[in-house]
C-alpha atoms as a PDB file:
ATOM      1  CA  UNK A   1     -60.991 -57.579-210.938  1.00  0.00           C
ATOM      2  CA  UNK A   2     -58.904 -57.246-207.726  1.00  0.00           C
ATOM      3  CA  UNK A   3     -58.290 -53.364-208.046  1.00  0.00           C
ATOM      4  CA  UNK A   4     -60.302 -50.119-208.250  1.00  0.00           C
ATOM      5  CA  UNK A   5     -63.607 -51.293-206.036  1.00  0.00           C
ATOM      6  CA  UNK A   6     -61.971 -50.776-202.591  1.00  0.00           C
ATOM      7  CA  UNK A   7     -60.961 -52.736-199.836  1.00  0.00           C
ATOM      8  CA  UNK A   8     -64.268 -51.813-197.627  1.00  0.00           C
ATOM      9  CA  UNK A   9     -61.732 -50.894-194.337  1.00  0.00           C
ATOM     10  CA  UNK A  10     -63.902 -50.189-191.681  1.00  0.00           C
ATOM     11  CA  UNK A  11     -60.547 -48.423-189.610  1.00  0.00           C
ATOM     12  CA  UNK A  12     -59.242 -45.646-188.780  1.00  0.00           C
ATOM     13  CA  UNK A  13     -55.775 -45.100-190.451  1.00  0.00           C
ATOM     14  CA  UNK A  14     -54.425 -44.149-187.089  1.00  0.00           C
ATOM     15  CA  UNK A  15     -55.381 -46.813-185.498  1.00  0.00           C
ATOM     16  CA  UNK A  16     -54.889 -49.802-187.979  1.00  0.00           C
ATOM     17  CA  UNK A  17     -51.371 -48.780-188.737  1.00  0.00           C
ATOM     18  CA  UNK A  18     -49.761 -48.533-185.411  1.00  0.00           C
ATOM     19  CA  UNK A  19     -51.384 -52.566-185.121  1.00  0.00           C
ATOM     20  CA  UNK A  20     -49.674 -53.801-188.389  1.00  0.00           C
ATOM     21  CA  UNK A  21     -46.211 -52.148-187.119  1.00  0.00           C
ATOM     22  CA  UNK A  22     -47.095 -54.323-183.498  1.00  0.00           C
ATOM     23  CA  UNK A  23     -48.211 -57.782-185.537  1.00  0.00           C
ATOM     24  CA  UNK A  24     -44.651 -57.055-187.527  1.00  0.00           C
ATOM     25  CA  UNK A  25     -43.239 -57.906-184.522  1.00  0.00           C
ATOM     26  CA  UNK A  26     -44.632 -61.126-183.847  1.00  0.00           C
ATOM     27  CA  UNK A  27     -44.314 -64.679-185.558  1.00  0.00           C
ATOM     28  CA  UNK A  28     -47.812 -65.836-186.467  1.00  0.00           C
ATOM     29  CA  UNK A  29     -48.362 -68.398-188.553  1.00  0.00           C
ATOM     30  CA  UNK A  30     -52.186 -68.296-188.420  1.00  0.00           C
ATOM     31  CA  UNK A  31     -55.556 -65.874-188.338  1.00  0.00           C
ATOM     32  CA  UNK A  32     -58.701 -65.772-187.405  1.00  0.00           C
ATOM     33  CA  UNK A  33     -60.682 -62.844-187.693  1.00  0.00           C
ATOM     34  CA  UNK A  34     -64.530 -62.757-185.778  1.00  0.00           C
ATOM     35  CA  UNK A  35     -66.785 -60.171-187.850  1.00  0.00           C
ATOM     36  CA  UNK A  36     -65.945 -59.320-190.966  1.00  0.00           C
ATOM     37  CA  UNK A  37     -68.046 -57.022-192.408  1.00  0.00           C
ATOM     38  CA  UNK A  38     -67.160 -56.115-196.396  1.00  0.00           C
ATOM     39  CA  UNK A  39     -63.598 -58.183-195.599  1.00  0.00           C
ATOM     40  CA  UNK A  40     -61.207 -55.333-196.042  1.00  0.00           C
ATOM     41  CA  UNK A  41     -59.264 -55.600-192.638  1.00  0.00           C
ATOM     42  CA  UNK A  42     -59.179 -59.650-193.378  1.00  0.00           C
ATOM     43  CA  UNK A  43     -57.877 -59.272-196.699  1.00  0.00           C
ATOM     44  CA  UNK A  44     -55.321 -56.592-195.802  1.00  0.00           C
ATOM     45  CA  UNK A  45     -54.275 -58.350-192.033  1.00  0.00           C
ATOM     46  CA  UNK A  46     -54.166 -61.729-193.300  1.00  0.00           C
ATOM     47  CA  UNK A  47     -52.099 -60.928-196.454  1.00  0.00           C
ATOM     48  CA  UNK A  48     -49.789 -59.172-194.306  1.00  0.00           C
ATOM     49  CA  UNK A  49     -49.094 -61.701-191.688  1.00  0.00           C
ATOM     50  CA  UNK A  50     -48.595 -64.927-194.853  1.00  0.00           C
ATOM     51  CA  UNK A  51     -45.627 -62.140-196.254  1.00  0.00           C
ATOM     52  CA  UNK A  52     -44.378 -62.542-193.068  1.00  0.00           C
ATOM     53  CA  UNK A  53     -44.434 -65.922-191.687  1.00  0.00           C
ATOM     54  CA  UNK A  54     -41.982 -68.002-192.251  1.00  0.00           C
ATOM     55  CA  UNK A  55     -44.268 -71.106-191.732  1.00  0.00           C
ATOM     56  CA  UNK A  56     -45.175 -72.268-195.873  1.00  0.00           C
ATOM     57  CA  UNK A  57     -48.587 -73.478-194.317  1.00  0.00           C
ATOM     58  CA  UNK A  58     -50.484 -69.792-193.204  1.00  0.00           C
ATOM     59  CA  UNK A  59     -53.472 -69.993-193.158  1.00  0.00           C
ATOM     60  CA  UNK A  60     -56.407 -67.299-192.327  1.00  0.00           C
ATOM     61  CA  UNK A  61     -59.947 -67.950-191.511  1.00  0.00           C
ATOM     62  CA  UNK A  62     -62.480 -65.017-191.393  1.00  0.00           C
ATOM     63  CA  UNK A  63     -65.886 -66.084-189.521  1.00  0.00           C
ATOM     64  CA  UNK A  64     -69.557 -63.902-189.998  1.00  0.00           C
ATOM     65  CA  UNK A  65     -72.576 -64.891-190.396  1.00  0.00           C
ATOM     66  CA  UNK A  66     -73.033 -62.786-193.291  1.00  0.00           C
ATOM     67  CA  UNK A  67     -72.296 -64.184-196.831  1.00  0.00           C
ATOM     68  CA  UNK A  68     -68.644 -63.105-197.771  1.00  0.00           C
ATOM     69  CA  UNK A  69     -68.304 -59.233-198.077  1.00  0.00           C
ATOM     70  CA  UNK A  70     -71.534 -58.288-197.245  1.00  0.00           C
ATOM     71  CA  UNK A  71     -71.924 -56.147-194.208  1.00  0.00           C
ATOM     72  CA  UNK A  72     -74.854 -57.676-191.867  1.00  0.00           C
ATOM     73  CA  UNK A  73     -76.471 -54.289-190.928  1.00  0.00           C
ATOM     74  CA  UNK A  74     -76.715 -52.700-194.884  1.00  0.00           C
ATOM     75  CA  UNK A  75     -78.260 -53.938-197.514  1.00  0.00           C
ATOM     76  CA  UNK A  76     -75.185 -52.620-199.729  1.00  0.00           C
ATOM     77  CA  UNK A  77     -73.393 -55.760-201.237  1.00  0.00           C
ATOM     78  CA  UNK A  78     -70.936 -53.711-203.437  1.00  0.00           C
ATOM     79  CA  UNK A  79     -67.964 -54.878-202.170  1.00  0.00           C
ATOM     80  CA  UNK A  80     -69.193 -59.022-202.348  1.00  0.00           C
ATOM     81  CA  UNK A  81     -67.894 -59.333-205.661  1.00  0.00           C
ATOM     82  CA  UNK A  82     -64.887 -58.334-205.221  1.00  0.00           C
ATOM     83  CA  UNK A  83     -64.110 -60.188-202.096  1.00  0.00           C
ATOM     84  CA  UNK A  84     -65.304 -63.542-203.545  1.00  0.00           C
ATOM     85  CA  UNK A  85     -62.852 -63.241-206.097  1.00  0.00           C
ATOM     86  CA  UNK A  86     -59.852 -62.344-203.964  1.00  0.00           C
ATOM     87  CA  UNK A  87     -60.851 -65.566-201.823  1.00  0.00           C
ATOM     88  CA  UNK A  88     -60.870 -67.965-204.700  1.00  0.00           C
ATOM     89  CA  UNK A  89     -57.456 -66.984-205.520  1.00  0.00           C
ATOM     90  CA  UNK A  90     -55.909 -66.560-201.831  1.00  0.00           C
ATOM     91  CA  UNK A  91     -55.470 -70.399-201.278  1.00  0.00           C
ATOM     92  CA  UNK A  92     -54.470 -69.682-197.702  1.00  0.00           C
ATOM     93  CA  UNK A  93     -57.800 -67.574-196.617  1.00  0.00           C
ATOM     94  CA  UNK A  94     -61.090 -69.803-195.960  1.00  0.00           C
ATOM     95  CA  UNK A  95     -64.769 -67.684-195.225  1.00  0.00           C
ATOM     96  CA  UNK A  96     -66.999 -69.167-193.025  1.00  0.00           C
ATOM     97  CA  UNK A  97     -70.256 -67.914-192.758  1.00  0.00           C
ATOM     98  CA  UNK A  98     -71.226 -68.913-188.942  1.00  0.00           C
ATOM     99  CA  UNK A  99     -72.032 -67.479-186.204  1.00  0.00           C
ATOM    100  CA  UNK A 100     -68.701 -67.676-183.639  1.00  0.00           C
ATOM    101  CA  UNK A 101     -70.598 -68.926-180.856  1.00  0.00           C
ATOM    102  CA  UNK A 102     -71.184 -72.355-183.114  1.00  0.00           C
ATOM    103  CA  UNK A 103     -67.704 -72.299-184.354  1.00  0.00           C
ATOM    104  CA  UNK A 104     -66.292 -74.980-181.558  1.00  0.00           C
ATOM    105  CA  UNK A 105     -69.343 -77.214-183.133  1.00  0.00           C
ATOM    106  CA  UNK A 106     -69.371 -76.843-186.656  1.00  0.00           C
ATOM    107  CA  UNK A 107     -65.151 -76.856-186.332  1.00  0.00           C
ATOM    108  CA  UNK A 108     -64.517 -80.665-187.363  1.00  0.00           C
ATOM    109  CA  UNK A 109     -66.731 -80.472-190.827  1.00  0.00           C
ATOM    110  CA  UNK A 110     -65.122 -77.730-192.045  1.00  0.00           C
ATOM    111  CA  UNK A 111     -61.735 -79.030-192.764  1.00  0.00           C
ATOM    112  CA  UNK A 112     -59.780 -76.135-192.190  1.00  0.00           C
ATOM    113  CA  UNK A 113     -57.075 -77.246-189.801  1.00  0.00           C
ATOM    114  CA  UNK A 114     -56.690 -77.203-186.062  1.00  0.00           C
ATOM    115  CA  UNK A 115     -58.802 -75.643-184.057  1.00  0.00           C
ATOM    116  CA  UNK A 116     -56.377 -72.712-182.906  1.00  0.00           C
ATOM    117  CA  UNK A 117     -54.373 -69.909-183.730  1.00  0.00           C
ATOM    118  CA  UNK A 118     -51.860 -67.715-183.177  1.00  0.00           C
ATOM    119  CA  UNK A 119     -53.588 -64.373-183.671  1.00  0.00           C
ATOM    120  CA  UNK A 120     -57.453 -63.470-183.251  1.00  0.00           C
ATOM    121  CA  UNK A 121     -59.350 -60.763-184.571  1.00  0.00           C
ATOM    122  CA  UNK A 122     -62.425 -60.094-182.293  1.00  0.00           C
ATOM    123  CA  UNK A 123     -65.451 -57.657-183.891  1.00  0.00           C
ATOM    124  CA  UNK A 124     -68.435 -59.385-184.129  1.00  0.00           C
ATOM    125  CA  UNK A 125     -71.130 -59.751-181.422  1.00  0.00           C
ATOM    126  CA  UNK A 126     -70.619 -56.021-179.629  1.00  0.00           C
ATOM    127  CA  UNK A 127     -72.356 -57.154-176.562  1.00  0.00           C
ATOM    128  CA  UNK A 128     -70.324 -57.737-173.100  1.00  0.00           C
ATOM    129  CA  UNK A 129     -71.648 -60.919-173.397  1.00  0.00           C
ATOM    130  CA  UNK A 130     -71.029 -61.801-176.934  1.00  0.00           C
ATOM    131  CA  UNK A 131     -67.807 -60.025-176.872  1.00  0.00           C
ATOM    132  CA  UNK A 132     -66.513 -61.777-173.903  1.00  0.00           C
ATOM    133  CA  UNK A 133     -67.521 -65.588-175.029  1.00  0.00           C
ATOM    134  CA  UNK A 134     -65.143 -64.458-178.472  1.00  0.00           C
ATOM    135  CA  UNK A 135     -62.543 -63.555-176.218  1.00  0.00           C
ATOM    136  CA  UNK A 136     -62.453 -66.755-173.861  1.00  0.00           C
ATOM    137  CA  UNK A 137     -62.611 -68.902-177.288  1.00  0.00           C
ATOM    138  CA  UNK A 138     -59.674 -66.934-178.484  1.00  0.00           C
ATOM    139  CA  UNK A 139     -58.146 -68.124-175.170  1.00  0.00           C
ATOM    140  CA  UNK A 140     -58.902 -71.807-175.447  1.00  0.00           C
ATOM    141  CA  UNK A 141     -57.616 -71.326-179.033  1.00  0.00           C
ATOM    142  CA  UNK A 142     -54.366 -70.714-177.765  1.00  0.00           C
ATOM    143  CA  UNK A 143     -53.735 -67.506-179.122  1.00  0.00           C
ATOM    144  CA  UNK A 144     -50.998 -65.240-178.649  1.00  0.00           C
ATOM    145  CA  UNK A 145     -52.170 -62.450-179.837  1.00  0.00           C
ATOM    146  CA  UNK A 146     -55.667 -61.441-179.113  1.00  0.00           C
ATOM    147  CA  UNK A 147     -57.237 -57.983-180.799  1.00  0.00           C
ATOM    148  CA  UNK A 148     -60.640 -56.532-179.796  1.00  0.00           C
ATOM    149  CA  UNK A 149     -61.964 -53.476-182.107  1.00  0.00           C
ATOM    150  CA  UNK A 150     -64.158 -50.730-180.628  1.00  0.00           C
ATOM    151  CA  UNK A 151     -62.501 -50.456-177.272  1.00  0.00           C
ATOM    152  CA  UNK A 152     -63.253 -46.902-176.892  1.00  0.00           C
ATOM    153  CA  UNK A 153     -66.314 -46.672-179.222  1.00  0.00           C
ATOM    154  CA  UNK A 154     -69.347 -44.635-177.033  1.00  0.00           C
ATOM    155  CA  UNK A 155     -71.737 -46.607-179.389  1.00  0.00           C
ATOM    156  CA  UNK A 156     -70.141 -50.390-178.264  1.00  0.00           C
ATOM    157  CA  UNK A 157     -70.466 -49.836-174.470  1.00  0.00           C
ATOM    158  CA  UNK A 158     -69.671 -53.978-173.972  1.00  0.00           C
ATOM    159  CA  UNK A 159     -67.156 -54.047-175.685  1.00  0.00           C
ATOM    160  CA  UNK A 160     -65.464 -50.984-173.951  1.00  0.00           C
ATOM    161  CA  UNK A 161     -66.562 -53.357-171.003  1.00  0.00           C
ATOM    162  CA  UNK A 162     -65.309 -56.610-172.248  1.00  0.00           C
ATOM    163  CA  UNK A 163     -61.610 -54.733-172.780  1.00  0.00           C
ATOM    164  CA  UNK A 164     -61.531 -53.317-168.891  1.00  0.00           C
ATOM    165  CA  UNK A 165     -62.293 -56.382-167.719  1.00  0.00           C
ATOM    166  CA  UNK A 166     -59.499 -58.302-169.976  1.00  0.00           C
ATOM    167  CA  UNK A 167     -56.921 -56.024-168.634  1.00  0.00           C
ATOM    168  CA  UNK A 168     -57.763 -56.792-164.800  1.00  0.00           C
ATOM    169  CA  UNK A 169     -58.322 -60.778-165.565  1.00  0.00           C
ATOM    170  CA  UNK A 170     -55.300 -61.751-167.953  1.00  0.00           C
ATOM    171  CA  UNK A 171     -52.863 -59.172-166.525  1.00  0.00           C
ATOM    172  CA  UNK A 172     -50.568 -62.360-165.095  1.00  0.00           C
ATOM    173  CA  UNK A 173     -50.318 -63.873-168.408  1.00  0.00           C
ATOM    174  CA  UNK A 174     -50.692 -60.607-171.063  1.00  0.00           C
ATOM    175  CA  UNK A 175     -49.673 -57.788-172.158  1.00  0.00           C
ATOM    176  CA  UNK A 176     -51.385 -54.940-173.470  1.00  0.00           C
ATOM    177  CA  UNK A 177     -52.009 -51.867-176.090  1.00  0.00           C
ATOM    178  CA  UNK A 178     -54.086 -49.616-177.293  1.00  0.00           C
ATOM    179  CA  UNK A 179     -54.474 -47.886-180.584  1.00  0.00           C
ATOM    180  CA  UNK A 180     -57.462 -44.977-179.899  1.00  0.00           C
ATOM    181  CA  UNK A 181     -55.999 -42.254-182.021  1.00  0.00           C
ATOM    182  CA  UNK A 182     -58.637 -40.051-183.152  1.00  0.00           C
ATOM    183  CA  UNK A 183     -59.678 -37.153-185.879  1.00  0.00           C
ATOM    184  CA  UNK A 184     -60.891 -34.251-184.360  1.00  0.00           C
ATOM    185  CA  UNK A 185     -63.393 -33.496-187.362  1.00  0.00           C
ATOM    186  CA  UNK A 186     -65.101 -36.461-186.362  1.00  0.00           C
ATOM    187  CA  UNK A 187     -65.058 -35.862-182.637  1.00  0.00           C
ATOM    188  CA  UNK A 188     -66.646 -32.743-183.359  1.00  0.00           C
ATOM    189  CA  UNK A 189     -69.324 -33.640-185.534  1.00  0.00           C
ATOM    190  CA  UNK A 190     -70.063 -36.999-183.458  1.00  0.00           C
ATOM    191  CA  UNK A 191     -69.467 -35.807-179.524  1.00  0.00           C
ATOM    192  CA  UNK A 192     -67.754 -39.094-179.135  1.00  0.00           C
ATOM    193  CA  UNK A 193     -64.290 -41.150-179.450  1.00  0.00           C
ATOM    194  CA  UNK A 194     -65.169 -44.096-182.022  1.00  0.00           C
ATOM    195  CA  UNK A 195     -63.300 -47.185-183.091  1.00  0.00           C
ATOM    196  CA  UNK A 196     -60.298 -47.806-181.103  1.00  0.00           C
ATOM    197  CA  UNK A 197     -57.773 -51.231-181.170  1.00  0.00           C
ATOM    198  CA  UNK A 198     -56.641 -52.974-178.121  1.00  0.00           C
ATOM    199  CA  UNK A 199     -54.312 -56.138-178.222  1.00  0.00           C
ATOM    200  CA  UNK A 200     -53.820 -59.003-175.492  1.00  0.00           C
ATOM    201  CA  UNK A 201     -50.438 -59.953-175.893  1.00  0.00           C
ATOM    202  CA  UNK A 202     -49.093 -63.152-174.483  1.00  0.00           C
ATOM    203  CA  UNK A 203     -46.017 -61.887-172.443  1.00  0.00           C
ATOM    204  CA  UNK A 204     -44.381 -65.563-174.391  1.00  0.00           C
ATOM    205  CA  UNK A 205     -45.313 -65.070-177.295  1.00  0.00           C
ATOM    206  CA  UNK A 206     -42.485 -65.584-180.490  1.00  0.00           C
ATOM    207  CA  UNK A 207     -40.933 -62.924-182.040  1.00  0.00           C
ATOM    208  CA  UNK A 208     -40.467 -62.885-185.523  1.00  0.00           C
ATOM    209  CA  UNK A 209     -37.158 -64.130-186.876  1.00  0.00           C
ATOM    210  CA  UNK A 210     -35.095 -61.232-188.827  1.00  0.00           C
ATOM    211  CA  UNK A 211     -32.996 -62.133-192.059  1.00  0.00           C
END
C-alpha cells in the first residue's frame, strides 16, 4: 500500500536535492508546507527532517485547499489513495485542507500545536500577492527557514516577483539560495527556465547537532 504508486514529486531532481543537502544542515524540529499538490515533496521533506531532529515531538503540517493528494488544477486523484494512507500512519504529519490565508483563523480549532515553525514550504497561491501574504505569515511564524518554489518559473511571474523583493527586504536578517538547475531538453522544448527553489535563511538559525 505505501510502495509502487509514486510519490507525485512535482521537482526537479536538480533542484530538490541540492535543498535536502541545505535542510541537512539545519535543526528543525517542525514543517509546514503551503500547497501541496499530490503530497510527494511533503511526504518526502517532512520524513526527512523527523530522521533528523533530535526533538521526539516533530511534527509536519501540509496546508491546501484541495482534499489530501489531489492536485487542485486536474481532475486526476490517482495519487489520493495512497497519500491518505501514508498520513494515517505518519503520526507526526497532520493535512489541512484550508486555504493559507484563513490559517491564522481556523489555527486554534485544529489542535495541532503552536502556531509556528521552524521551516516553511511556500507553493500555493502563485500570485505576488498571494505569494507574498504566505511569506510574511511564514515570518510571523517565526521561521528559520523559509522556501519559495517557482522562483525562476516564466509561467509564475509573482512569484519570481515575490523572491526579488524578499532578497532586497530581509537582507539584514537572511540569508539566501537558490536551486534553478535546469534540463536542457526541457528548455528546448518549452523556451523557458521552470521550477526553481530559493531559501530565506535566518543568518541565527541552529545548526544541527552531529553525533
Amino acid at each position: 500500500e505505501f510502495c509502487g504508486y509514486g510519490l507525485g514529486l512535482w521537482q526537479y531532481p536538480k533542484q530538490i536535492v541540492p535543498l535536502l543537502v541545505l535542510l541537512n544542515r539545519y535543526e528543525i524540529s517542525s514543517y509546514l508546507e503551503i500547497g501541496v499538490a499530490a503530497g510527494g515533496t511533503f511526504r518526502l521533506i517532512s520524513e526527512l527532517l523527523r530522521q533528523w531532529s533530535s526533538h521526539a515531538a516533530f511534527r509536519a503540517v501540509a496546508c491546501d485547499p484541495a482534499p489530501p493528494g489531489c492536485v487542485s488544477y486536474s481532475l486526476d486523484k490517482y495519487y489520493r489513495a495512497s497519500f491518505e494512507q501514508w498520513l494515517g500512519a505518519s503520526p507526526h504529519a497532520t493535512y489541512l485542507q484550508e486555504f493559507s490565508h484563513r490559517l491564522a483563523k481556523v489555527w486554534p480549532q485544529k489542535g495541532v500545536g503552536d502556531f509556528s515553525f521552524d521551516c516553511v514550504f511556500i507553493d500555493g497561491d502563485h500570485s505576488f500577492e498571494g505569494c507574498w501574504e504566505d511569506l510574511e505569515m511564514a515570518l510571523s511564524m517565526g521561521a528559520n527557514l523559509i522556501i519559495l518554489h517557482d522562483i525562476v518559473n516564466g509561467e509564475c511571474p509573482g512569484v519570481c516577483e515575490a523572491w526579488r523583493l524578499a532578497k532586497d527586504k530581509l537582507s539584514d536578517r537572511f540569508d539566501f539560495e537558490e536551486f534553478v538547475g535546469q534540463y536542457e531538453a526541457v528548455q528546448q522544448t518549452c523556451g523557458q527556465d521552470l521550477l526553481g527553489i530559493g531559501v530565506c535563511i535566518r543568518k541565527t538559525t541552529p545548526l544541527r547537532q552531529r553525533c
